[in-house]
N, C-alpha and C. Protein backbone atom coordinates (compact mmCIF):
# COMPACT_ATOMS: atom_id res chain seq x y z
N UNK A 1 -7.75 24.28 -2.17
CA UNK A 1 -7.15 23.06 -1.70
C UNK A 1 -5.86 22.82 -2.50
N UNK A 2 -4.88 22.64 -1.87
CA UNK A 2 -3.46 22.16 -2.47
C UNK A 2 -3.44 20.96 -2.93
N UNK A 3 -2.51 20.33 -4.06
CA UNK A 3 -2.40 19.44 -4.47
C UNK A 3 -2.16 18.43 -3.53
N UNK A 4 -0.89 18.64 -2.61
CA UNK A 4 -0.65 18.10 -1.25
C UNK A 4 -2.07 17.27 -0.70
N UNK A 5 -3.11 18.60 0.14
CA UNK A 5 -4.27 18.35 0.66
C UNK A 5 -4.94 17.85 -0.66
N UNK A 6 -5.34 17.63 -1.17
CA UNK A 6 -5.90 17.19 -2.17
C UNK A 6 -5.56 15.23 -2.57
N UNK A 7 -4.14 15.48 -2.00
CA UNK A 7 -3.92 13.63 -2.13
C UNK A 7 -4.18 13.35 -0.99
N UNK A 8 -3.99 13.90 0.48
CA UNK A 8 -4.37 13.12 1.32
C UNK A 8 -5.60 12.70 1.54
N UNK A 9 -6.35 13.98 1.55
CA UNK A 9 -8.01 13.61 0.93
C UNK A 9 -8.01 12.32 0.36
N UNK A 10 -7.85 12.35 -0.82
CA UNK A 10 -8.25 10.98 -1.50
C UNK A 10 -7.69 9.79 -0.44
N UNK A 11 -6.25 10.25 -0.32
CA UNK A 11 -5.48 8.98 0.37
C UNK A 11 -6.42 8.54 1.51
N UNK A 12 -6.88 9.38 2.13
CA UNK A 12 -7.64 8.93 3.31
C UNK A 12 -9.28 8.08 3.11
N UNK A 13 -9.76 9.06 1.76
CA UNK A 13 -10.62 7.77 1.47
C UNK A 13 -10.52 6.79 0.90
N UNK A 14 -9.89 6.61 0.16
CA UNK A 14 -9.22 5.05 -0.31
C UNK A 14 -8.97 4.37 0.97
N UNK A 15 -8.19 4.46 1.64
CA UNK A 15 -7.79 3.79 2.82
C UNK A 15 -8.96 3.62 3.67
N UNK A 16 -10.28 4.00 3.81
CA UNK A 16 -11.12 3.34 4.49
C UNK A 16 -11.60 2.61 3.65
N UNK A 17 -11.83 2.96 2.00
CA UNK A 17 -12.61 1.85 1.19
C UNK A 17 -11.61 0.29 1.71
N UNK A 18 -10.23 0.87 1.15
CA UNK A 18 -8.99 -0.26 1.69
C UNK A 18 -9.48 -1.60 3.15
N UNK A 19 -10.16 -0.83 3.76
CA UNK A 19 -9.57 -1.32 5.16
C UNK A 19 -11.33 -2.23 5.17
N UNK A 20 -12.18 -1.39 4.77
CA UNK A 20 -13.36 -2.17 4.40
C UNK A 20 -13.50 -3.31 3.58
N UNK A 21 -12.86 -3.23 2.51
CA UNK A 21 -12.42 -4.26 1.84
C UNK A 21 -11.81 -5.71 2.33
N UNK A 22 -10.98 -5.28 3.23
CA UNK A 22 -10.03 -6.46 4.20
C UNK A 22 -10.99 -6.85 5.03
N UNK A 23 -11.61 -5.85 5.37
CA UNK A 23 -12.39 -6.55 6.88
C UNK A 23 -13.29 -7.93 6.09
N UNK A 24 -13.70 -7.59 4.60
CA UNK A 24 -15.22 -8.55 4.42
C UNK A 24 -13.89 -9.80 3.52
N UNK A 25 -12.90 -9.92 4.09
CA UNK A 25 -12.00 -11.20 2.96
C UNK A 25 -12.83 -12.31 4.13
N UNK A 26 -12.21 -13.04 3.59
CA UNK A 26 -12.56 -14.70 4.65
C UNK A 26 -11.72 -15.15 5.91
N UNK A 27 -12.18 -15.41 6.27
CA UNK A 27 -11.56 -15.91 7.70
C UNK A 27 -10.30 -17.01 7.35
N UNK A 28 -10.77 -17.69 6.55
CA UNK A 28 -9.69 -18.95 5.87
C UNK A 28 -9.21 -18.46 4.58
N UNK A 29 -8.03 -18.21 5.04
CA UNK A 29 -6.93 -17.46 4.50
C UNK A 29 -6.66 -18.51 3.27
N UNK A 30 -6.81 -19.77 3.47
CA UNK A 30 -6.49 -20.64 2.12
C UNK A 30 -7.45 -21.04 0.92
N UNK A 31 -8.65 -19.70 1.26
CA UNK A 31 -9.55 -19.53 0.11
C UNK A 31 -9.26 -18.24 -0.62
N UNK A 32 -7.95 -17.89 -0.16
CA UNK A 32 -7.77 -16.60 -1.23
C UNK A 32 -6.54 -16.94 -2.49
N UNK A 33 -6.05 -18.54 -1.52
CA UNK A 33 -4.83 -18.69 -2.64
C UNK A 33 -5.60 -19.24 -4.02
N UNK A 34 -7.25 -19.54 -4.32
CA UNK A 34 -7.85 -20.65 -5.50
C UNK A 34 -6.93 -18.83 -6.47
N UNK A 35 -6.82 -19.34 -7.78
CA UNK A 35 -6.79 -18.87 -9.10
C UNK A 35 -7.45 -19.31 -10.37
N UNK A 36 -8.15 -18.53 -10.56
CA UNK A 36 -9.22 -19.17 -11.66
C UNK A 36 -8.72 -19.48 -13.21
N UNK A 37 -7.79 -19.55 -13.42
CA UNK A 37 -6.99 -19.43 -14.41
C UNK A 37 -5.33 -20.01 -14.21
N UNK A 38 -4.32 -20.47 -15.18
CA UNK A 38 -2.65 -20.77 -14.12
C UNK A 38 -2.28 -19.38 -14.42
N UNK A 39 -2.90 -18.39 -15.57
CA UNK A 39 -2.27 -17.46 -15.88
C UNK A 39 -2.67 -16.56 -14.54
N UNK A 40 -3.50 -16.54 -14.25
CA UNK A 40 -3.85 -15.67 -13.04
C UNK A 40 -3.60 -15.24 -11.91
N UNK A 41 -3.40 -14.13 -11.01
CA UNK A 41 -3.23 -14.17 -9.85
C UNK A 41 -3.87 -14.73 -8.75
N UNK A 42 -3.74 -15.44 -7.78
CA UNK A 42 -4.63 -15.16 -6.95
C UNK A 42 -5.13 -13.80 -5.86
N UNK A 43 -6.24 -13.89 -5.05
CA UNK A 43 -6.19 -13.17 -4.01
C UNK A 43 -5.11 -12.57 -3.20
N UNK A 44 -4.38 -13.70 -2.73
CA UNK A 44 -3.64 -13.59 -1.78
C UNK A 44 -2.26 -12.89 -2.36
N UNK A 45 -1.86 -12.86 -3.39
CA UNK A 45 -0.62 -12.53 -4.53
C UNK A 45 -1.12 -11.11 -4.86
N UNK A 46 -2.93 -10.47 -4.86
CA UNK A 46 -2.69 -9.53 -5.17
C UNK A 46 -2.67 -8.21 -4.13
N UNK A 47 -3.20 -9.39 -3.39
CA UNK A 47 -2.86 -8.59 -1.80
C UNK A 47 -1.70 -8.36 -1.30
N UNK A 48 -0.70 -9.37 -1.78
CA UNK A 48 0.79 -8.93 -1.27
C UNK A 48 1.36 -8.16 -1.78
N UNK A 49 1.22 -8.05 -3.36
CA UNK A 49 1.31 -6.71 -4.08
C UNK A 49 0.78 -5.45 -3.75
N UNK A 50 -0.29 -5.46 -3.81
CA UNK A 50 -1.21 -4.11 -3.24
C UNK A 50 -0.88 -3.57 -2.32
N UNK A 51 -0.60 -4.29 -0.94
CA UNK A 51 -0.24 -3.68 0.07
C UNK A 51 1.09 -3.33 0.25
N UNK A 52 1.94 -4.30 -0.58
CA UNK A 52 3.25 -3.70 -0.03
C UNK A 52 3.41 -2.01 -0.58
N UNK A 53 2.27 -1.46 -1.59
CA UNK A 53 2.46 -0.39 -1.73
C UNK A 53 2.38 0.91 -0.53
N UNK A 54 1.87 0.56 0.26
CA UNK A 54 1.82 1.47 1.56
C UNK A 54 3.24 1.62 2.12
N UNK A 55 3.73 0.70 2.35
CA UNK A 55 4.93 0.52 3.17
C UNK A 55 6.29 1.40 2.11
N UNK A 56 5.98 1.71 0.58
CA UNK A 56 6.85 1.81 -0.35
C UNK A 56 6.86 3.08 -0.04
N UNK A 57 5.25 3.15 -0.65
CA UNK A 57 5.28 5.09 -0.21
C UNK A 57 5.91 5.90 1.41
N UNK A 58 5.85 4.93 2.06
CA UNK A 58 6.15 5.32 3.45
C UNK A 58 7.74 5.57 3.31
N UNK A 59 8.35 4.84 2.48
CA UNK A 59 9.69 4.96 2.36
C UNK A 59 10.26 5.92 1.35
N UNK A 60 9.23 5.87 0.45
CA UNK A 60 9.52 7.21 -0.54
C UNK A 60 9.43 8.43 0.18
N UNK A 61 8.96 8.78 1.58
CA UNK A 61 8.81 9.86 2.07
C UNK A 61 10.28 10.64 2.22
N UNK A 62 10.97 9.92 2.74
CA UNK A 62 12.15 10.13 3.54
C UNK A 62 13.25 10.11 2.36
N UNK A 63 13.13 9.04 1.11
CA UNK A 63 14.32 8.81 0.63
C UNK A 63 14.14 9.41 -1.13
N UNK A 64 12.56 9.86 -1.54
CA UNK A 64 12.18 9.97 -2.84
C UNK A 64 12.66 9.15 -3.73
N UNK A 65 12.62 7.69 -3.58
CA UNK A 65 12.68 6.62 -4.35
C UNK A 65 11.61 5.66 -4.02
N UNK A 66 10.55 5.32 -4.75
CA UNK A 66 10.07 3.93 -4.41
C UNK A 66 11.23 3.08 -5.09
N UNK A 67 10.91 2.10 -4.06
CA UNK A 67 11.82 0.53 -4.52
C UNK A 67 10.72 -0.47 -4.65
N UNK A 68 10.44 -0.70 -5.63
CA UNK A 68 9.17 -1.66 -5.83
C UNK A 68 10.37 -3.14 -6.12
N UNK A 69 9.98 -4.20 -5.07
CA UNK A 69 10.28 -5.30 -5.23
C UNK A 69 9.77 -6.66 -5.42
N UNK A 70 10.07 -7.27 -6.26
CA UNK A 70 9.63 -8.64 -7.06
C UNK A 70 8.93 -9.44 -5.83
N UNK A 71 9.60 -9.33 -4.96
CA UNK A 71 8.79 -10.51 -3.70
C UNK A 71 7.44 -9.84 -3.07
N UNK A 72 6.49 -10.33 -3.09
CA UNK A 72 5.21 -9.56 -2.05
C UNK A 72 5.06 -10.25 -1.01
N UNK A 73 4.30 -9.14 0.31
CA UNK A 73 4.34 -10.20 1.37
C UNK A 73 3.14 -10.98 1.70
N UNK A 74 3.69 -11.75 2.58
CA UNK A 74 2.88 -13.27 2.33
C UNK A 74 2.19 -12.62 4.19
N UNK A 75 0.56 -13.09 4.14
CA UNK A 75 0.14 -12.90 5.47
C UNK A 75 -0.80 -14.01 5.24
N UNK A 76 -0.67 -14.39 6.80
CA UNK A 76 -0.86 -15.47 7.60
C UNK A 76 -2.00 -15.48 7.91
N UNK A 77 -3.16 -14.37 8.28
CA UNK A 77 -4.47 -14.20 8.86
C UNK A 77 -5.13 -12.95 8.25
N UNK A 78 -6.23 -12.66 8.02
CA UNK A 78 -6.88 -11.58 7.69
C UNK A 78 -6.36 -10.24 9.04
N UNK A 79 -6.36 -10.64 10.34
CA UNK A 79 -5.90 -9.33 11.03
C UNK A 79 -4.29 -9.19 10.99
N UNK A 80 -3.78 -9.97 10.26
CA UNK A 80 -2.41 -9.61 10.08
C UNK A 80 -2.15 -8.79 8.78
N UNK A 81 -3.60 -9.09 7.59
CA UNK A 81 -3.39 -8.04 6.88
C UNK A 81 -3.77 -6.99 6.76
N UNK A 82 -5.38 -6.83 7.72
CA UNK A 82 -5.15 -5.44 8.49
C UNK A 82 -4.76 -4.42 9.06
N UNK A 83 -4.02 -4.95 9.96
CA UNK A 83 -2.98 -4.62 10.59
C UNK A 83 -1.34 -4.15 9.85
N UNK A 84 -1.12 -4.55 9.32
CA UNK A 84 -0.08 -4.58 7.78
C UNK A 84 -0.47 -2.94 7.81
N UNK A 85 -1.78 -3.49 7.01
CA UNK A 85 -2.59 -2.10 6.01
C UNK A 85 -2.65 -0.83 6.89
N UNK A 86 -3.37 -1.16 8.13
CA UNK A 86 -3.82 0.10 8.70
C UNK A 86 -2.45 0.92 9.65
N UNK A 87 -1.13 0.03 9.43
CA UNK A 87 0.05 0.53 10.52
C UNK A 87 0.75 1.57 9.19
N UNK A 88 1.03 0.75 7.97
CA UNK A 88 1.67 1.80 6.88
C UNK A 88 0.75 2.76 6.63
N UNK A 89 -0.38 3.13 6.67
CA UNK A 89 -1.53 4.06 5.95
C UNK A 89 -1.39 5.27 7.10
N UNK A 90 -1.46 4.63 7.97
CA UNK A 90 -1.62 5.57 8.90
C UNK A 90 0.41 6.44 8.77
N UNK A 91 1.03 6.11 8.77
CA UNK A 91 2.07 5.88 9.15
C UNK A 91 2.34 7.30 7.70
N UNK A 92 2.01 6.49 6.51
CA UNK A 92 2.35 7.73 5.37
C UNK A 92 1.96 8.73 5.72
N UNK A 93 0.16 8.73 6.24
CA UNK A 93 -0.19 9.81 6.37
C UNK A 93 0.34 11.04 7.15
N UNK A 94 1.15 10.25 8.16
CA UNK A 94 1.70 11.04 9.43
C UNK A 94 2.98 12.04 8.72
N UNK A 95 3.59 11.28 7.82
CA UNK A 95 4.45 11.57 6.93
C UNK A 95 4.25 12.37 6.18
N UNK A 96 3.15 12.17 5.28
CA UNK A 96 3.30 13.29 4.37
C UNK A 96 2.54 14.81 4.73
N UNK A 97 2.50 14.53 6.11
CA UNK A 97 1.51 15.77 6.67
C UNK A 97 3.10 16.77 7.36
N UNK A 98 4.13 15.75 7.34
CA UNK A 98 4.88 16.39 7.58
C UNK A 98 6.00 16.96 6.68
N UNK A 99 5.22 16.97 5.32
CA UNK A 99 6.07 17.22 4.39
C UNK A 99 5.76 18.65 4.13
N UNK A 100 6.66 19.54 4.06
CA UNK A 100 6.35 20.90 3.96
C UNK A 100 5.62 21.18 1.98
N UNK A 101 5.21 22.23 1.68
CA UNK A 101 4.22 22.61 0.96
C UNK A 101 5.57 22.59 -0.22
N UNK A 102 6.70 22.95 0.07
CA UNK A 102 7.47 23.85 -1.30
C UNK A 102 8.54 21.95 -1.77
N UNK A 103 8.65 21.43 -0.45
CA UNK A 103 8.94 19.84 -0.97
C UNK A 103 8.57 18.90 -1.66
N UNK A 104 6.99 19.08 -1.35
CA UNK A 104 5.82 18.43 -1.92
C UNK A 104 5.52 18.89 -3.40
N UNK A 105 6.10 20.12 -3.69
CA UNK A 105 5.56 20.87 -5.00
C UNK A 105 6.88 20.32 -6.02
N UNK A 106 8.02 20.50 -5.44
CA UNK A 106 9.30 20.80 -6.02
C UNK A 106 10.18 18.75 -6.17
N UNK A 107 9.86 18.50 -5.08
CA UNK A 107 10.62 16.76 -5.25
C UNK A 107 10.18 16.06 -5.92
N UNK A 108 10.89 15.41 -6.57
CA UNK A 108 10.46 14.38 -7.90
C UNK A 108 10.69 12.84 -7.09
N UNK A 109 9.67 11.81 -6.79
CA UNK A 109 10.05 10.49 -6.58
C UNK A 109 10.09 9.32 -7.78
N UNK A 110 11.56 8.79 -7.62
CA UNK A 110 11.55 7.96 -8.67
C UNK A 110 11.44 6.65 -8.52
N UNK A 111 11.15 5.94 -9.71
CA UNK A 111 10.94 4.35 -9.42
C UNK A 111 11.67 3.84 -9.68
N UNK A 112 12.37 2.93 -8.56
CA UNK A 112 13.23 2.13 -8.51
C UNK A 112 12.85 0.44 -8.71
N UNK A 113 12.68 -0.34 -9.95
CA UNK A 113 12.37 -1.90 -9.89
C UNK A 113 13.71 -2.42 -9.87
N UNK A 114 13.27 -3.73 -8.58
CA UNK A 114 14.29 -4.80 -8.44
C UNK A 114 13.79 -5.79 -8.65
N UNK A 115 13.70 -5.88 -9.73
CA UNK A 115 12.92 -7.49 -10.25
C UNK A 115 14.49 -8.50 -10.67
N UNK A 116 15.41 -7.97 -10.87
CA UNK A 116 16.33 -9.00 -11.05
C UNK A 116 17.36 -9.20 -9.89
């Protein structure tokens, strides 16, 4: 198994643990904003984080930069963050299946933060 095949593997089971995960959140989306702490995140903050990572990698495909940015996105309903989740996941995957073997071995992706 290639390193390549070897991440999608994982990638693909994560992404059903992922998508299992979303399905059991709450229906009332304004029980994910409580924070048990002020220092703390909530739910909903770490979900906008978390997920925008799909959409990053999707863009690192094409450009070998993640751009990780300070703002996360904000969703409105549990099938909107499904839906979010399961359109980028699927979407990398399609991607990096189309990444040839000697690209995948040889390209370096770098991290780009725009926090200011």
């Amino acid at each position: 198994m290639t390193n390549k095949e070897f991440f999608l593997k994982t990638w693909n089971n994560e992404m059903a643990s992922t998508m299992s995960a979303i399905n059991g959140l709450p229906d009332n989306m304004e029980s994910l904003n409580y924070k048990s702490d002020e220092k703390a995140r909530s739910a909903a903050a770490i979900l906008g984080h978390i997920l925008n990572h799909a959409e990053e990698m999707c863009n690192a495909c094409e450009k070998f930069i993640i751009e990780e940015k300070s703002t996360h996105k904000q969703f409105n309903s549990k099938q909107e963050i499904a839906s979010f989740f399961e359109k980028h996941a699927r979407l990398l995957t399609d991607k990096l299946n189309a990444v040839d073997d000697k690209t995948w071995e040889s390209k370096l992706v770098c991290l780009l933060l725009n926090f200011f």
